[in-house]
Protein backbone atom coordinates (compact mmCIF):
# COMPACT_ATOMS: atom_id res chain seq x y z
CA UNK A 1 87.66 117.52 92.36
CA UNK A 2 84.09 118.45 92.10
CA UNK A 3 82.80 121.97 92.00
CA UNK A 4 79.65 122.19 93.02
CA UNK A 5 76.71 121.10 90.47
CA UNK A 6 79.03 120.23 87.92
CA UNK A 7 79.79 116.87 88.19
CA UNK A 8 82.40 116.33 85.72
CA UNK A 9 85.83 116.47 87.62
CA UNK A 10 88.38 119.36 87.03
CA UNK A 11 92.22 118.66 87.21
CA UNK A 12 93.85 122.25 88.76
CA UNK A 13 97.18 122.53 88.81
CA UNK A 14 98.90 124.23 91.84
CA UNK A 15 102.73 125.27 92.21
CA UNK A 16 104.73 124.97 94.78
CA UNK A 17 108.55 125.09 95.59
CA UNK A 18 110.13 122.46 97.45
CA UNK A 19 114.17 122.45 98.92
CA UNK A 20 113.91 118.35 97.89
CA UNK A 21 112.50 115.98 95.87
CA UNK A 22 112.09 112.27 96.51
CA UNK A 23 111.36 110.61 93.36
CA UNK A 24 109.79 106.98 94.51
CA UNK A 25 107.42 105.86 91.53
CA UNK A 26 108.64 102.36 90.94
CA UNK A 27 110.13 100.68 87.97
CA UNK A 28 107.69 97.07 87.83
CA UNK A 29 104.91 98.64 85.74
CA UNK A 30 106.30 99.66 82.09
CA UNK A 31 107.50 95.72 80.21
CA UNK A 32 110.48 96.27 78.48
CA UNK A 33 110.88 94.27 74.80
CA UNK A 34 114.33 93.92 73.79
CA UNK A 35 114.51 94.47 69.77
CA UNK A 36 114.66 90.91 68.25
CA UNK A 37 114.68 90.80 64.80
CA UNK A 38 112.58 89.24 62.93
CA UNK A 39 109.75 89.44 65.81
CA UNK A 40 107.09 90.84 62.88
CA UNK A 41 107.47 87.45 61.18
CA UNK A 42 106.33 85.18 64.80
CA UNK A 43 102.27 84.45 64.37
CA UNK A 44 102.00 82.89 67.76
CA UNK A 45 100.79 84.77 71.33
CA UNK A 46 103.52 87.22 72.40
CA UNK A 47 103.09 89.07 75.87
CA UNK A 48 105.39 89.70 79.17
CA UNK A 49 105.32 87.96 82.12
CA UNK A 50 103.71 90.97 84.11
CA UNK A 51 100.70 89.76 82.32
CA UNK A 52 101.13 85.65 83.98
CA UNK A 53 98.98 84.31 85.59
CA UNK A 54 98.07 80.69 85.28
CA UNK A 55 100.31 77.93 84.05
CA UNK A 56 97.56 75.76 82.79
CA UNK A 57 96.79 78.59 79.85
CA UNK A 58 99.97 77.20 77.89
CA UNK A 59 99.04 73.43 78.62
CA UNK A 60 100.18 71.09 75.33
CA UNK A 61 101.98 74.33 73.70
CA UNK A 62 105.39 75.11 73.03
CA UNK A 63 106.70 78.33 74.80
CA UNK A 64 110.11 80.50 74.84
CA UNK A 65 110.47 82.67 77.85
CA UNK A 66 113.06 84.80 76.78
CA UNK A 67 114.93 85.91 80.28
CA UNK A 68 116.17 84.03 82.90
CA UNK A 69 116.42 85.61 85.77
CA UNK A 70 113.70 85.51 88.40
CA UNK A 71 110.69 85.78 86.34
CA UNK A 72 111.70 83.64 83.90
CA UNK A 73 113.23 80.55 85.79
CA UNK A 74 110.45 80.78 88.36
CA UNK A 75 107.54 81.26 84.95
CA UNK A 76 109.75 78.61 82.82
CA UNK A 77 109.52 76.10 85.92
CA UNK A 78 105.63 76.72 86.63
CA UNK A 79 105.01 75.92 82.94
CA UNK A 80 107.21 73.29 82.24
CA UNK A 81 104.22 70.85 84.51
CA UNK A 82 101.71 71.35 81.66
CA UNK A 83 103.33 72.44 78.47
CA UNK A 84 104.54 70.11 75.67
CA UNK A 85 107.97 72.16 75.68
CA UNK A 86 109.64 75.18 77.24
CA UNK A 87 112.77 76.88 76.38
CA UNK A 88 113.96 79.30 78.75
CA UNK A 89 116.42 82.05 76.57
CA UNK A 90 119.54 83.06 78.66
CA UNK A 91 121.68 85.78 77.09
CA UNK A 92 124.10 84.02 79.95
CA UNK A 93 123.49 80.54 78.74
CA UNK A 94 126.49 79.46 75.99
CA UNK A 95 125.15 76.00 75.16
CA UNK A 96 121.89 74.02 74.81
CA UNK A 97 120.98 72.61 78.12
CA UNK A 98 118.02 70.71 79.78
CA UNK A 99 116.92 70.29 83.53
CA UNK A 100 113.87 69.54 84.99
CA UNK A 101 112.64 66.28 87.36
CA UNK A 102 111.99 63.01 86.15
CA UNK A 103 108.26 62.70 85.01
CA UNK A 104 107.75 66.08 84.05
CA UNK A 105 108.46 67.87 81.21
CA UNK A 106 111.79 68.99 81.40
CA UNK A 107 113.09 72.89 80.23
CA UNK A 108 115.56 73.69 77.85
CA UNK A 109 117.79 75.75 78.72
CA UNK A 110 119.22 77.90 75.44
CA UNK A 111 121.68 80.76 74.21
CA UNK A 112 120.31 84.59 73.50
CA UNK A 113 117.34 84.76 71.50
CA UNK A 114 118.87 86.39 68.08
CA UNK A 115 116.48 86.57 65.64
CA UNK A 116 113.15 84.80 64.19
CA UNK A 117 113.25 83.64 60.53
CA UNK A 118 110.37 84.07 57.77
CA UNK A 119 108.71 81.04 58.59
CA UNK A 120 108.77 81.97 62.40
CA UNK A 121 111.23 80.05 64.00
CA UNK A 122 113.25 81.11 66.97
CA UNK A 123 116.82 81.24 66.68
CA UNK A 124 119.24 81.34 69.62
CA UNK A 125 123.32 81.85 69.39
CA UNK A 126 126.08 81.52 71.62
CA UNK A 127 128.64 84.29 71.57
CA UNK A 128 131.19 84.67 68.82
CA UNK A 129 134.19 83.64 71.38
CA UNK A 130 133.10 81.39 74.70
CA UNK A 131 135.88 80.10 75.66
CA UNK A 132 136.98 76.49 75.45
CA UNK A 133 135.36 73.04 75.37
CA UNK A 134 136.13 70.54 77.89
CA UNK A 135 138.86 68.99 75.63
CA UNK A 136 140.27 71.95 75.19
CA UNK A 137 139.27 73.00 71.93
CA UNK A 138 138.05 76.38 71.22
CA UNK A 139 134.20 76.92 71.16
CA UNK A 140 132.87 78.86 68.25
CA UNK A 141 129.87 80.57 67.20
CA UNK A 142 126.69 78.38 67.75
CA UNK A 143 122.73 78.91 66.46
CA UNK A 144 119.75 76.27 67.45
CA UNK A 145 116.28 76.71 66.14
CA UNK A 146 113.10 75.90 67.59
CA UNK A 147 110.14 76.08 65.18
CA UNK A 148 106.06 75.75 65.87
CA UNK A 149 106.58 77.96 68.54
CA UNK A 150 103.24 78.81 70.48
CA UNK A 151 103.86 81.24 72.67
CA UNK A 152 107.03 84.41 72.91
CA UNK A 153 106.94 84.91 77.03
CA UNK A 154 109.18 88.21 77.35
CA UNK A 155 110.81 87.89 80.73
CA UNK A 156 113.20 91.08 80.12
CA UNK A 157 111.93 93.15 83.17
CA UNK A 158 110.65 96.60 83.00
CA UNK A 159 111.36 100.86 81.93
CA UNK A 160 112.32 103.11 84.01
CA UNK A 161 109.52 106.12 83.67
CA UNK A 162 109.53 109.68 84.63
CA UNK A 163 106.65 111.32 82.59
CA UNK A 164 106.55 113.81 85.04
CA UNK A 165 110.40 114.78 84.19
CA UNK A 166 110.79 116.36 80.43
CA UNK A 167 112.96 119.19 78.95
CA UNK A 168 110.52 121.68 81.30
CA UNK A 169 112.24 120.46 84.23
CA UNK A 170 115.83 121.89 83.81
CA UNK A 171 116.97 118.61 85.01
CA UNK A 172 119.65 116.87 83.37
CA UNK A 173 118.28 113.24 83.30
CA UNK A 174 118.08 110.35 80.33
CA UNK A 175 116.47 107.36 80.80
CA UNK A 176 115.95 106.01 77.11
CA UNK A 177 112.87 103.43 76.58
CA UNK A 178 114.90 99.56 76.11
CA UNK A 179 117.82 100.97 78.01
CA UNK A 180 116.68 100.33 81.38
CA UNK A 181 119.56 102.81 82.56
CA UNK A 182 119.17 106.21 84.39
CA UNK A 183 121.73 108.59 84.69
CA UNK A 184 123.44 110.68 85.49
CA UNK A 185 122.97 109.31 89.09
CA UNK A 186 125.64 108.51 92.22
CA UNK A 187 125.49 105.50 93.48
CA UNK A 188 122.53 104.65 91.98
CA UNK A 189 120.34 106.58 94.19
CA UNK A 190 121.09 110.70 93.97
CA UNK A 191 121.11 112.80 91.29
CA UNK A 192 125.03 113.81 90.41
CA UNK A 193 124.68 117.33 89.99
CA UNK A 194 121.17 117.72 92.05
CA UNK A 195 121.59 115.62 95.08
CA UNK A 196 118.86 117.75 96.31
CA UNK A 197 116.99 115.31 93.91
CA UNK A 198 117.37 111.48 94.68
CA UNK A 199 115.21 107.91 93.36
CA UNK A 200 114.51 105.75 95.55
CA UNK A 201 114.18 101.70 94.27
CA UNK A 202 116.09 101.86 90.88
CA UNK A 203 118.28 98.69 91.68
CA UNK A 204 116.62 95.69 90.33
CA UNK A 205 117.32 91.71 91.12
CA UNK A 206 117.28 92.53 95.06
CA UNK A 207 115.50 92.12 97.90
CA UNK A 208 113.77 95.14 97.73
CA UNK A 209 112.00 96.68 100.85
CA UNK A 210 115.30 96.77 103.13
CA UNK A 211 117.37 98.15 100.21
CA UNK A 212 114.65 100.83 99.67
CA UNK A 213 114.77 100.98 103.57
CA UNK A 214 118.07 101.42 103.76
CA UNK A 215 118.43 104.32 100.77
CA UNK A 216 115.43 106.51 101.98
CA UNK A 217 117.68 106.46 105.55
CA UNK A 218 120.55 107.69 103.45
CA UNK A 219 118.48 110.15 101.86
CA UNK A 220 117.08 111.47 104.75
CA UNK A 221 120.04 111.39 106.74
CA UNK A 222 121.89 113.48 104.24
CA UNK A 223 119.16 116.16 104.44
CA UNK A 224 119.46 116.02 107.93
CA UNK A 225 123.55 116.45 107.26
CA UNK A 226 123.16 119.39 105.28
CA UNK A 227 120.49 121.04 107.26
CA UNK A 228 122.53 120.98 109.97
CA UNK A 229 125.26 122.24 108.36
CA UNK A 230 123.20 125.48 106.82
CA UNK A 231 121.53 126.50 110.04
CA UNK A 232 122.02 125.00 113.67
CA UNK A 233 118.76 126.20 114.50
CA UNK A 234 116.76 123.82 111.91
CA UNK A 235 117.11 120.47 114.00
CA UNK A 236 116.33 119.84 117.23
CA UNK A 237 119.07 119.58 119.63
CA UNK A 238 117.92 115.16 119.77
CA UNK A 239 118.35 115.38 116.11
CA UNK A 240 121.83 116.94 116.49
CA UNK A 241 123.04 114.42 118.81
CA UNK A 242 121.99 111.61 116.48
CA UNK A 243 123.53 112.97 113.84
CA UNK A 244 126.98 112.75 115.50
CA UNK A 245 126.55 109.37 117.30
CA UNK A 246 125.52 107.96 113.96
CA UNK A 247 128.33 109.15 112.16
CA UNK A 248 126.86 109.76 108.83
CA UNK A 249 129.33 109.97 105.59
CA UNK A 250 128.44 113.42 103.51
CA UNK A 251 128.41 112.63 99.86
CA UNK A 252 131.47 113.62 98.08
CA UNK A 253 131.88 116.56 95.52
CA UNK A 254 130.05 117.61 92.92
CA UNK A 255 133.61 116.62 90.33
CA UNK A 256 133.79 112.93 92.23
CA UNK A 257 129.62 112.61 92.43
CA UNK A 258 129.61 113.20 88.34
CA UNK A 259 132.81 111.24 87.27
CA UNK A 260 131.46 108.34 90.08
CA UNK A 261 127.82 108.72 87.77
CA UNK A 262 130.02 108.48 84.67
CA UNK A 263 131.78 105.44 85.50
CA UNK A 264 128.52 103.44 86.85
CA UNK A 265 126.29 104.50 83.43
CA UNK A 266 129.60 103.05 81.20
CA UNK A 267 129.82 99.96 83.16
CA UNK A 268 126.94 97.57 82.60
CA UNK A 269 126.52 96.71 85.63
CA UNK A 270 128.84 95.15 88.31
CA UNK A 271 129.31 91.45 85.96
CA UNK A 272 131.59 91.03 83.11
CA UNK A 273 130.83 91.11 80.62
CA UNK A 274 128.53 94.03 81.28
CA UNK A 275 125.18 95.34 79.73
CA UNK A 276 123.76 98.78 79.61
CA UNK A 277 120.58 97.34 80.90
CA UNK A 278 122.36 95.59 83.52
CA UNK A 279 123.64 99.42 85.01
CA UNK A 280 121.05 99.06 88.05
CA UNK A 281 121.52 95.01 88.09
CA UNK A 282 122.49 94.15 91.60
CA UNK A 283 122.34 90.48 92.39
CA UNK A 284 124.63 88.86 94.77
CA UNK A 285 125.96 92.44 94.87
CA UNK A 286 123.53 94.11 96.83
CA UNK A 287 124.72 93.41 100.20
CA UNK A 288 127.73 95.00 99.65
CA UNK A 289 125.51 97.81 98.28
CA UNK A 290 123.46 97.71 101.55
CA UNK A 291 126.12 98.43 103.37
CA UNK A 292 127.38 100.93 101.56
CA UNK A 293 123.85 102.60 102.03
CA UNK A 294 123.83 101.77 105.64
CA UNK A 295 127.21 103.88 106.46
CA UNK A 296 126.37 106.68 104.23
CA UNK A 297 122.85 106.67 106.27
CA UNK A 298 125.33 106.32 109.29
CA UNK A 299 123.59 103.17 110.72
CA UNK A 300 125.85 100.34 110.36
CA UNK A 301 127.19 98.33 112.80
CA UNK A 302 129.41 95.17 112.49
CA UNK A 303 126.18 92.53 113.02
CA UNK A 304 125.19 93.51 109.34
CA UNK A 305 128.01 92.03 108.24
């Protein structure tokens, strides 16, 4: 604000107690950079895709977008019209592939980044034990590497970030920088021991706004729950009604809430094999997750389906 003559603005800090707290700060403005070895000895441009823009900046170069999930397939694609090469790194990806359209320059498809040598070459491995070839015959451990590299895109999504949240808080919460995993949470959405404290829009690879939708109607609905639970007189008698007609699911105990938090932080995700940064990964699994949010929040009916 500013006080009177003085025109230099003064941050005040005021206090105030709340019953609940609705953390809902977003998770698509911090780039995460996976650790690659190496990455000291790469002389080229190196910068994440939240800083894209234009495709024609990369014309005539050679480019690695490491990640290939949304950003990356739909950034490899766009540059693949004007660059001299593009290799799109898939930590998925077991073997050295290419696609693209006849006529344009087609993108390579290649294992995990693993490392980048003195002279600044990429490398990219398979795993140590894919599986079997065609004819049968065991696959083993693979490396390709791709040298006058231009350009390092990172594709690799983004940090959660709570700067507001530190040991101050008395609140039991880790979410390491690279780890892209928060926890101790249930289902993704409250906090295990606080439920009184939830975070809303931590699953990532959805559609977003109706799965944020659909949380923030659990959330709300479970402070309804509870309120009506404490004192009859808090909600209005409409509010009561809907409350039974929707048939909202209370969140379990505190004991099944924490070992439920456990179990989802250990996983990597809902794919195998997992990742810790895949824990809030969704995917083709977040209908089933919508769902889940839609009976807690007690409005599903059988059309979602």
């Amino acid at each position: 604000h500013v006080n009177g003559n003085d025109p230099t603005p003064r941050m005040q800090t005021h206090r105030e107690t709340f019953h609940h707290a609705l953390i809902c700060n977003g998770h698509y403005s911090l780039p995460s950079f996976p650790p690659i070895p190496g990455l000291r000895n790469f002389s080229g441009r190196i910068l994440h895709a939240i800083e894209y823009d234009d495709p024609l900046d990369f014309k005539g170069q050679t480019v690695v977008c490491i990640g290939a999930r949304a950003s990356g397939a739909d950034i490899a694609k766009e540059i693949g019209g004007v660059a001299a090469e593009v290799f799109l790194s898939d930590s998925g990806c077991e073997r050295w592939e290419e696609f693209g359209t006849k006529g344009e320059n087609v993108v390579k498809r290649v294992p995990r980044t693993s490392w980048i040598d003195d002279e600044g070459g990429v490398h990219f491995s398979s795993s140590a034990s894919s599986g079997e070839d065609d004819d049968g015959s065991t696959q083993k451990k693979q490396e390709w590497v791709v040298k006058n590299v231009d350009t390092l895109i990172f594709c690799s999504g983004y940090d959660y970030d709570f700067p507001f949240i530190n040991e101050k808080s008395n609140l039991e919460l880790s979410f390491p920088p690279g780890e892209r995993r928060v926890q101790p949470l249930y289902e993704q959405l409250w906090h295990a021991q606080y439920p009184s404290v939830s975070f809303i829009g931590l699953p990532h690879s959805v559609v977003p706004f109706p799965l944020f939708e659909l949380q923030a109607n659990a959330v709300v609905s479970q402070l309804l729950l509870q309120s009506s639970s404490l004192s009859s007189s808090s909600l209005t008698e409409k509010e009561t009604e809907g409350l039974i007609e929707s048939q909202v699911v209370p969140l379990p105990s505190l004991q099944e809430r924490m070992e439920k938090a456990r179990l989802d932080a250990t996983s990597g995700g809902p794919e195998s094999p997992g990742r810790v940064q895949d824990t809030h990964f969704l995917g083709s699994h977040q209908w089933d997750y919508c769902l889940k949010m839609a009976k807690i929040g007690g409005v599903y009916d059988e059309s979602m389906e």
